[in-house]
PDB file of N, CA and C in Angstrom:
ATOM      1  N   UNK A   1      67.584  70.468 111.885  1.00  0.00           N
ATOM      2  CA  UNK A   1      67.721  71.910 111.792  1.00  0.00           C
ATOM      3  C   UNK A   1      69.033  72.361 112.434  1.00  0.00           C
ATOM      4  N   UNK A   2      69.260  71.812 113.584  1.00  0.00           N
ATOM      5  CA  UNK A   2      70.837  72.118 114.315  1.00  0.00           C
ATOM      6  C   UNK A   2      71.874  71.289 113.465  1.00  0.00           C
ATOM      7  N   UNK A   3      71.765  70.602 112.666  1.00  0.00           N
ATOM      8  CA  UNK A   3      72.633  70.038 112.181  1.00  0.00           C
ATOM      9  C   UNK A   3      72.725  70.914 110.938  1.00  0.00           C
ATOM     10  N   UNK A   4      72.273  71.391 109.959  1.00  0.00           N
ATOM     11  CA  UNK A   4      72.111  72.653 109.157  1.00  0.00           C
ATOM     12  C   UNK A   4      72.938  73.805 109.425  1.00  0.00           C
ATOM     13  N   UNK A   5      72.599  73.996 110.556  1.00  0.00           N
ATOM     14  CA  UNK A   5      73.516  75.556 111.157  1.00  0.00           C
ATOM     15  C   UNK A   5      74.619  75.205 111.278  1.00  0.00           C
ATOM     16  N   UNK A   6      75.143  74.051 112.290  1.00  0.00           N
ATOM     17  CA  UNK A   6      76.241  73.753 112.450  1.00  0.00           C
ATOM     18  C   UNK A   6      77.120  73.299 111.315  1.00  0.00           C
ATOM     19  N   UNK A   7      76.824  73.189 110.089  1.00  0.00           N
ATOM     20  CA  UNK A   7      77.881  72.853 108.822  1.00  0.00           C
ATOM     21  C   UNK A   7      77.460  74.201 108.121  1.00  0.00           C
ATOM     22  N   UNK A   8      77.019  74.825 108.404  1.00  0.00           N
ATOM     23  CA  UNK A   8      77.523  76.516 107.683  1.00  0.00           C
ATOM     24  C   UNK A   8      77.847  77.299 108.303  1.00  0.00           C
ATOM     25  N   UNK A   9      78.207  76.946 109.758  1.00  0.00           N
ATOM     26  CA  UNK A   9      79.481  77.317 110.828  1.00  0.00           C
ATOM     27  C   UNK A   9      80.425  76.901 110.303  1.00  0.00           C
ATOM     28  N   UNK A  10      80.769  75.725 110.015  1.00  0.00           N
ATOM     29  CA  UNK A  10      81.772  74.900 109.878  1.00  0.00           C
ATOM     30  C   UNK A  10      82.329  75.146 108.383  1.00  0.00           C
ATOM     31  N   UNK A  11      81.579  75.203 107.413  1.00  0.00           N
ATOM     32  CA  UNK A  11      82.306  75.518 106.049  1.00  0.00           C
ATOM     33  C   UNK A  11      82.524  77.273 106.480  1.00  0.00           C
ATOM     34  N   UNK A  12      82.102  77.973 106.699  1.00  0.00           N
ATOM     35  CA  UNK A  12      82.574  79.435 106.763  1.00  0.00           C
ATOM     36  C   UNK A  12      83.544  79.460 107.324  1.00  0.00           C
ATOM     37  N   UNK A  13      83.909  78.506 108.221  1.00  0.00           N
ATOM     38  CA  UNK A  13      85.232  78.846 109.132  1.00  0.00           C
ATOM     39  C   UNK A  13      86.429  78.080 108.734  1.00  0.00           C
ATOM     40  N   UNK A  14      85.968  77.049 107.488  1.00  0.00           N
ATOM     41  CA  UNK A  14      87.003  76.421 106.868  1.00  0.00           C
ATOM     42  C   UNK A  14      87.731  77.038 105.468  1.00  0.00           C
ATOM     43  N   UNK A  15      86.619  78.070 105.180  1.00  0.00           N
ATOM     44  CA  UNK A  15      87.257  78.867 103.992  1.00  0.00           C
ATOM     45  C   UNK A  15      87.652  79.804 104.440  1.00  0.00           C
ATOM     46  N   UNK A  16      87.748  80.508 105.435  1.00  0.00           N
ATOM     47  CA  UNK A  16      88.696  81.499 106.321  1.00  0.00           C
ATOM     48  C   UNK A  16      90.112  81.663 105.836  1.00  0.00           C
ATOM     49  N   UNK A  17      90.234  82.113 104.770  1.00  0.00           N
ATOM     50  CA  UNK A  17      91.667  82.045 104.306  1.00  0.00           C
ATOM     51  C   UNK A  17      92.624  83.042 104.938  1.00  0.00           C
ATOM     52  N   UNK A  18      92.248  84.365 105.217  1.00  0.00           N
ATOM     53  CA  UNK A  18      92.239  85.504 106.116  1.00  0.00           C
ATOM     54  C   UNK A  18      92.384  85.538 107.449  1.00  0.00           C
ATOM     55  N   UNK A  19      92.663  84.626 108.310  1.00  0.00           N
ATOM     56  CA  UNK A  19      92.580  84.885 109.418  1.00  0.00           C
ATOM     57  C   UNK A  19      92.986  86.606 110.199  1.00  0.00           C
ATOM     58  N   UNK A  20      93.128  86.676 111.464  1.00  0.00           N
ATOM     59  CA  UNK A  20      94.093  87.697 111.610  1.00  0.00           C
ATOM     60  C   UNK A  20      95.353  87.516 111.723  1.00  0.00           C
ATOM     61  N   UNK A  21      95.758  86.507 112.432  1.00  0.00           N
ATOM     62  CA  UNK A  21      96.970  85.850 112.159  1.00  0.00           C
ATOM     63  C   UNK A  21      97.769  85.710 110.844  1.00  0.00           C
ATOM     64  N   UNK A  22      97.106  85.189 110.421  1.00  0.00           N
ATOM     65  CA  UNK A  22      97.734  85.473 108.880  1.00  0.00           C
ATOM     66  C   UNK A  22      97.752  86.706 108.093  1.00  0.00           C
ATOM     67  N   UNK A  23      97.269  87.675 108.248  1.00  0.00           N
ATOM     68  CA  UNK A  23      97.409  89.096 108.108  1.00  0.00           C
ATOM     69  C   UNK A  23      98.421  89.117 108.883  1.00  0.00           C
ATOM     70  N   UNK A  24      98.636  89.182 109.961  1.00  0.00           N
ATOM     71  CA  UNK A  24      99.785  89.492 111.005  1.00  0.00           C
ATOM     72  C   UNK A  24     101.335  88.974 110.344  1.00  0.00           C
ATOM     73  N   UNK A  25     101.134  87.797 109.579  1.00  0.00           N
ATOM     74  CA  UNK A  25     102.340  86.869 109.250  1.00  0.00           C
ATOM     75  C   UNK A  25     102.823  87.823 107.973  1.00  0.00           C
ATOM     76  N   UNK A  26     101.901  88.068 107.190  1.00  0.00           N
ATOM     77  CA  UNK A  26     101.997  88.432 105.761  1.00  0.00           C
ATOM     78  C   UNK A  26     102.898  90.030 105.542  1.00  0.00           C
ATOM     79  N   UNK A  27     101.998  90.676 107.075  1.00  0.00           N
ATOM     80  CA  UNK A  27     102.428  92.269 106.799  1.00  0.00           C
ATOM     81  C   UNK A  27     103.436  92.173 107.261  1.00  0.00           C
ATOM     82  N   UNK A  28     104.059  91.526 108.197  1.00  0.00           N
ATOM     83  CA  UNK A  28     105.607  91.238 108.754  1.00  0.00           C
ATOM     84  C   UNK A  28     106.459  90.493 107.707  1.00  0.00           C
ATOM     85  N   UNK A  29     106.161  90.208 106.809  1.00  0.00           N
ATOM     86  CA  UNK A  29     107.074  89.888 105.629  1.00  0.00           C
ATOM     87  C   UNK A  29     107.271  90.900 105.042  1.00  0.00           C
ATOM     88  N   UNK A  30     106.242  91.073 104.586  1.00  0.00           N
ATOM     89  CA  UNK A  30     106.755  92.493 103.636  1.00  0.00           C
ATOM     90  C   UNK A  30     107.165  93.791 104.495  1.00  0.00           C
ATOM     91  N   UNK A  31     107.227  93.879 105.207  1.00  0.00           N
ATOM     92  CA  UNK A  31     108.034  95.238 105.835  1.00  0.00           C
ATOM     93  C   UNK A  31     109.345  95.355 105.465  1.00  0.00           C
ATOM     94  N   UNK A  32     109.851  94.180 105.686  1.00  0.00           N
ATOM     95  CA  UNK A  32     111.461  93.975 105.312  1.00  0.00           C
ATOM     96  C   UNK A  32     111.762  94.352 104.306  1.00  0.00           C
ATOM     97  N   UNK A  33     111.118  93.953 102.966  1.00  0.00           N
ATOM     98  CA  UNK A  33     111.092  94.183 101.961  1.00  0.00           C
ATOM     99  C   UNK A  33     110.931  95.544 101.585  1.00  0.00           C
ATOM    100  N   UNK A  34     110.297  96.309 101.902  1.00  0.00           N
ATOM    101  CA  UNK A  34     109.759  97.513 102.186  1.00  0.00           C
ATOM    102  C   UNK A  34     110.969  98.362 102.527  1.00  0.00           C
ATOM    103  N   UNK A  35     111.327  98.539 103.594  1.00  0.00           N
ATOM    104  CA  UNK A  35     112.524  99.022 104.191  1.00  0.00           C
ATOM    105  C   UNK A  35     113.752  99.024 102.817  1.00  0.00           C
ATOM    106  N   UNK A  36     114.112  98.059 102.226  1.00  0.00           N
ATOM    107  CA  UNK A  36     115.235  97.382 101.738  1.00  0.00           C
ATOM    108  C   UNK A  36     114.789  98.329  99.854  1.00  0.00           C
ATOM    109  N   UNK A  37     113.593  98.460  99.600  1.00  0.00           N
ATOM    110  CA  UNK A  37     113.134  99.122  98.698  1.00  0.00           C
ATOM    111  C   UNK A  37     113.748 101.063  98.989  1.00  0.00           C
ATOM    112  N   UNK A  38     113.293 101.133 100.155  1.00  0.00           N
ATOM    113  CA  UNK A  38     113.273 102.881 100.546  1.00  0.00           C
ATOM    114  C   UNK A  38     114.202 103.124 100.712  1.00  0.00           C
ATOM    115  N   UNK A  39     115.639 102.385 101.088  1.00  0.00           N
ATOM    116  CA  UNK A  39     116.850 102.925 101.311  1.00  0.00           C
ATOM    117  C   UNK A  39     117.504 102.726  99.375  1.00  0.00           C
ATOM    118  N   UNK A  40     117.230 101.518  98.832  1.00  0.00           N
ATOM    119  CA  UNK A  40     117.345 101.782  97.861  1.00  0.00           C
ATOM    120  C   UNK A  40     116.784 103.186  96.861  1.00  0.00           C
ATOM    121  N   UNK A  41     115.602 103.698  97.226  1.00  0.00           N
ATOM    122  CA  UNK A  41     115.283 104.639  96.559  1.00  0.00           C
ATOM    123  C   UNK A  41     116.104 106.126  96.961  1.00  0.00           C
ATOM    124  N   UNK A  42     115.877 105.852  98.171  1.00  0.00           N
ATOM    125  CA  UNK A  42     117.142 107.500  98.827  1.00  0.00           C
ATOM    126  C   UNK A  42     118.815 107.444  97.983  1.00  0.00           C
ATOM    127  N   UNK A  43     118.957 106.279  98.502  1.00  0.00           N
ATOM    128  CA  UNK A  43     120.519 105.936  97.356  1.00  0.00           C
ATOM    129  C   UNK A  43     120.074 106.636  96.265  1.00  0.00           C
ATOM    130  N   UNK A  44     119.693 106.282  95.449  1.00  0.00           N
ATOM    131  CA  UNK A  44     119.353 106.424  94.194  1.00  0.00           C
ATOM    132  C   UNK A  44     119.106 107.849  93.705  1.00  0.00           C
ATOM    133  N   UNK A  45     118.259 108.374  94.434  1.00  0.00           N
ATOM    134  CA  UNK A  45     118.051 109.920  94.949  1.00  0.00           C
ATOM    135  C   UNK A  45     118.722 110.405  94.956  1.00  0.00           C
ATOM    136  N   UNK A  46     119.590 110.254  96.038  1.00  0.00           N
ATOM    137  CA  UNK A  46     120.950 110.911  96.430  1.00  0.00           C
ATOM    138  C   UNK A  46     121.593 111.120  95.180  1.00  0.00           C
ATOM    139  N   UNK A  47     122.068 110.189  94.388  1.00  0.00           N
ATOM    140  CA  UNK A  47     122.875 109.758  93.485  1.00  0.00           C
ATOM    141  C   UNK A  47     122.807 110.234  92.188  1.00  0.00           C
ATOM    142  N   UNK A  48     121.010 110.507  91.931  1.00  0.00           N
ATOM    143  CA  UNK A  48     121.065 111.121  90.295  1.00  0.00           C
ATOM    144  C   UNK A  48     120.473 112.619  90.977  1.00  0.00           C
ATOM    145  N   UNK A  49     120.524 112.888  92.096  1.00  0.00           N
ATOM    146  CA  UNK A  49     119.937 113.992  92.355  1.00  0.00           C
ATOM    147  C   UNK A  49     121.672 115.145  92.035  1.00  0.00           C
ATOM    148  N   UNK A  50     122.799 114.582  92.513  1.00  0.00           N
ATOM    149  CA  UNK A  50     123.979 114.822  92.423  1.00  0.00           C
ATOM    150  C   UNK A  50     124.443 115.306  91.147  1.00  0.00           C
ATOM    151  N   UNK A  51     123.901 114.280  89.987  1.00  0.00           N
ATOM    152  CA  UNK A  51     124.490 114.768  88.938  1.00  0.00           C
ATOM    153  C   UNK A  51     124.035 115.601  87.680  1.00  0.00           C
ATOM    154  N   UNK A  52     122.205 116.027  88.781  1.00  0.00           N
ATOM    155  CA  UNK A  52     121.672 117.093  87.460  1.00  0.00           C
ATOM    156  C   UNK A  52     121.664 118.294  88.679  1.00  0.00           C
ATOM    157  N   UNK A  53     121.169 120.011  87.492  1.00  0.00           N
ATOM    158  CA  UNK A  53     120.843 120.556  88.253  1.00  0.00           C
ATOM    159  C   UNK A  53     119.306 121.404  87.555  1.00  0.00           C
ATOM    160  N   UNK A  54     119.090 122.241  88.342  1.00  0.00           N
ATOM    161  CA  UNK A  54     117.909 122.437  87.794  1.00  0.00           C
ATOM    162  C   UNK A  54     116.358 122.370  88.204  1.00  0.00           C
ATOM    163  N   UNK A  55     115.416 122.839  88.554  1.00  0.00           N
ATOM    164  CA  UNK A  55     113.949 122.166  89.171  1.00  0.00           C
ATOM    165  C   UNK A  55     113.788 120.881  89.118  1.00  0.00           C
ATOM    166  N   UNK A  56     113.671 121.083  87.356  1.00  0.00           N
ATOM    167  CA  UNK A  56     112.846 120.136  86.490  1.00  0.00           C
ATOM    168  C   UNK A  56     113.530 118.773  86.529  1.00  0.00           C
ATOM    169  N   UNK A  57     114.999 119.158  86.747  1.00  0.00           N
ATOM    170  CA  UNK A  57     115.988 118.199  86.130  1.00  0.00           C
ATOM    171  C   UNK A  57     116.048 116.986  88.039  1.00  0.00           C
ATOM    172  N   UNK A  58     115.844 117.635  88.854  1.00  0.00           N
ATOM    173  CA  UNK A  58     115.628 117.607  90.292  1.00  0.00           C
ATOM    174  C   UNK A  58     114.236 116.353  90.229  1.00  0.00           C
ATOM    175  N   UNK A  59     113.332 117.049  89.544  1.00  0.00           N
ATOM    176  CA  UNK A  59     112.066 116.359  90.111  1.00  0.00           C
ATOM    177  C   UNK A  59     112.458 114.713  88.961  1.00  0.00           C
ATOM    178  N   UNK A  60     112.444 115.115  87.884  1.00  0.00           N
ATOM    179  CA  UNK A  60     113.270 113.924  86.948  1.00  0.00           C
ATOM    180  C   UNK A  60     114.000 112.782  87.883  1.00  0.00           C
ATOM    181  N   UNK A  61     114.904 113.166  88.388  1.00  0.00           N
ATOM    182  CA  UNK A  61     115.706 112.373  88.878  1.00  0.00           C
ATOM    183  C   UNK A  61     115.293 111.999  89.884  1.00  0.00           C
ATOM    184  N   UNK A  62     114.282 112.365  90.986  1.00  0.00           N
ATOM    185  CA  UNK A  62     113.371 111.647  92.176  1.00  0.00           C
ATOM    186  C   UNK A  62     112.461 110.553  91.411  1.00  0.00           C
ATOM    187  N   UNK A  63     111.971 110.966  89.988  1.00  0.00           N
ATOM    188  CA  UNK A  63     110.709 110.054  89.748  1.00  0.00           C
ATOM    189  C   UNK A  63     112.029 108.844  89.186  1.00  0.00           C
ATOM    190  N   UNK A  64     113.431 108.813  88.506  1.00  0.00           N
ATOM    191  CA  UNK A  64     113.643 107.720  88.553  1.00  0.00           C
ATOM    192  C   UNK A  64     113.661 107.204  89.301  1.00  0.00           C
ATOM    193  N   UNK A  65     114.183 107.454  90.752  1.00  0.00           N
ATOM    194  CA  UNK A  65     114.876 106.856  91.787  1.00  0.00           C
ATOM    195  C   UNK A  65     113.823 106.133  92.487  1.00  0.00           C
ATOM    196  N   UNK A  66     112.544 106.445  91.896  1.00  0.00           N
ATOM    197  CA  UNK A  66     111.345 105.568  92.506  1.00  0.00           C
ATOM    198  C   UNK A  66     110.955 103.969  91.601  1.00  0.00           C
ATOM    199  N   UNK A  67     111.539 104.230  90.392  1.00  0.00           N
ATOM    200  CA  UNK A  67     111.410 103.325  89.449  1.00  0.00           C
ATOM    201  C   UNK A  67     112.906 103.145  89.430  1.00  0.00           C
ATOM    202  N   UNK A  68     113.624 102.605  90.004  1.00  0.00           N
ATOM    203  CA  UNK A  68     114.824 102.119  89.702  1.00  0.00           C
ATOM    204  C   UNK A  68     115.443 101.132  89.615  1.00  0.00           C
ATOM    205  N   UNK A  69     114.286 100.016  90.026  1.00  0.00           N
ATOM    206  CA  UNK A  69     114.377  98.382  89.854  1.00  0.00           C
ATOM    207  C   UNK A  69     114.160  98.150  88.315  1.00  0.00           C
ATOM    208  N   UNK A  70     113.335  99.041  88.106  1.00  0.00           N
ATOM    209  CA  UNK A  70     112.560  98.886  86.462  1.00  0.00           C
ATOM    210  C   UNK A  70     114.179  98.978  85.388  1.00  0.00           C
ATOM    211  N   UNK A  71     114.471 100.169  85.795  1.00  0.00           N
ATOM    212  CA  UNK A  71     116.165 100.595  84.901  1.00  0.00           C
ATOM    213  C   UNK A  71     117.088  98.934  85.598  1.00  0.00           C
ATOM    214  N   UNK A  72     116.901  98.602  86.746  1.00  0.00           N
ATOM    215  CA  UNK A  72     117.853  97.554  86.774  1.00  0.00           C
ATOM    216  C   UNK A  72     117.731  96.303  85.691  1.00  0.00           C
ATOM    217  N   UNK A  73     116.410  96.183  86.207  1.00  0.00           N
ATOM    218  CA  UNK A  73     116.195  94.461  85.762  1.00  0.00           C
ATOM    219  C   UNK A  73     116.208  94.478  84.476  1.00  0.00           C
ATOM    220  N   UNK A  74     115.898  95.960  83.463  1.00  0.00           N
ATOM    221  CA  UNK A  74     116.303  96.079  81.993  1.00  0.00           C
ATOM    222  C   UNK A  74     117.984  96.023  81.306  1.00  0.00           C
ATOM    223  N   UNK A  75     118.365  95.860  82.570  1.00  0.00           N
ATOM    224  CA  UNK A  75     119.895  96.247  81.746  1.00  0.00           C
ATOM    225  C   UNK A  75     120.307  94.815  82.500  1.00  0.00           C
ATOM    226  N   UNK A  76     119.909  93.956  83.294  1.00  0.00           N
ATOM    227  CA  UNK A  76     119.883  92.419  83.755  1.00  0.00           C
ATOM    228  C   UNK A  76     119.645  91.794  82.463  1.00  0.00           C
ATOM    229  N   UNK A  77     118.202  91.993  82.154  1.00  0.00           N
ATOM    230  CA  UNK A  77     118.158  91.532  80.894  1.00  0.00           C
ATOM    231  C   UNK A  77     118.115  91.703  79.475  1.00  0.00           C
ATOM    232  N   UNK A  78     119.280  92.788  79.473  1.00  0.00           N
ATOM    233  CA  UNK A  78     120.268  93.112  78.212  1.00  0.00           C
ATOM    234  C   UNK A  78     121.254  92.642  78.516  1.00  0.00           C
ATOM    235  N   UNK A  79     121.770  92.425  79.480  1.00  0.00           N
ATOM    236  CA  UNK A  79     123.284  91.652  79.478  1.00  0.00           C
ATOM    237  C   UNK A  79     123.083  90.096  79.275  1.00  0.00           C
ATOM    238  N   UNK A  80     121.431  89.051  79.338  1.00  0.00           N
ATOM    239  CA  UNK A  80     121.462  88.283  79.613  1.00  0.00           C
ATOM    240  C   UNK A  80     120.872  87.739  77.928  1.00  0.00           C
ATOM    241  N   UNK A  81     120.679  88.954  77.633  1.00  0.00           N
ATOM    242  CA  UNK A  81     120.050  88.640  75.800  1.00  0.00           C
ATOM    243  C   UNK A  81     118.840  88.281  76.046  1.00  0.00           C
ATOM    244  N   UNK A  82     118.196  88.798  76.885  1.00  0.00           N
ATOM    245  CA  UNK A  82     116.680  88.052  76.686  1.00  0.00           C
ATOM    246  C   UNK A  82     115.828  89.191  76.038  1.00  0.00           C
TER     247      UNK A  82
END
């Protein structure tokens, strides 16, 4: 009976893929990434916010600047013929 308990201790704690530690590792990766995204989006902001004017034309140019990897990697791969 103790030998029972003790291997469904033991498999639960071996499929532990989650630790907290590893949460800890994971969210500290992506922050960087994160950061490196939001200054890209303010650029971007900045940038098409400059060359319209208008409300409408205002809010337009924030929702690209949030999708602006999307406009990159399409014109990456138009120059690359794919």
């Amino acid at each position: 009976m103790a030998e029972e308990n003790f291997d469904k201790k033991e498999t639960k704690k071996s499929w532990d893929c989650c630790s907290s530690r590893d949460k800890q590792y994971y969210r500290g990766g992506s922050d960087a990434w994160g950061w490196v995204y939001f200054l890209g989006v303010i650029g971007t902001a900045v940038y098409y916010v400059q060359q319209v004017s208008g409300f409408w034309l205002v809010v337009l140019a924030i929702l690209k600047a949030i999708v602006w990897p999307a406009f990159l990697l399409y014109k990456v791969f138009q120059l690359l013929g794919m």
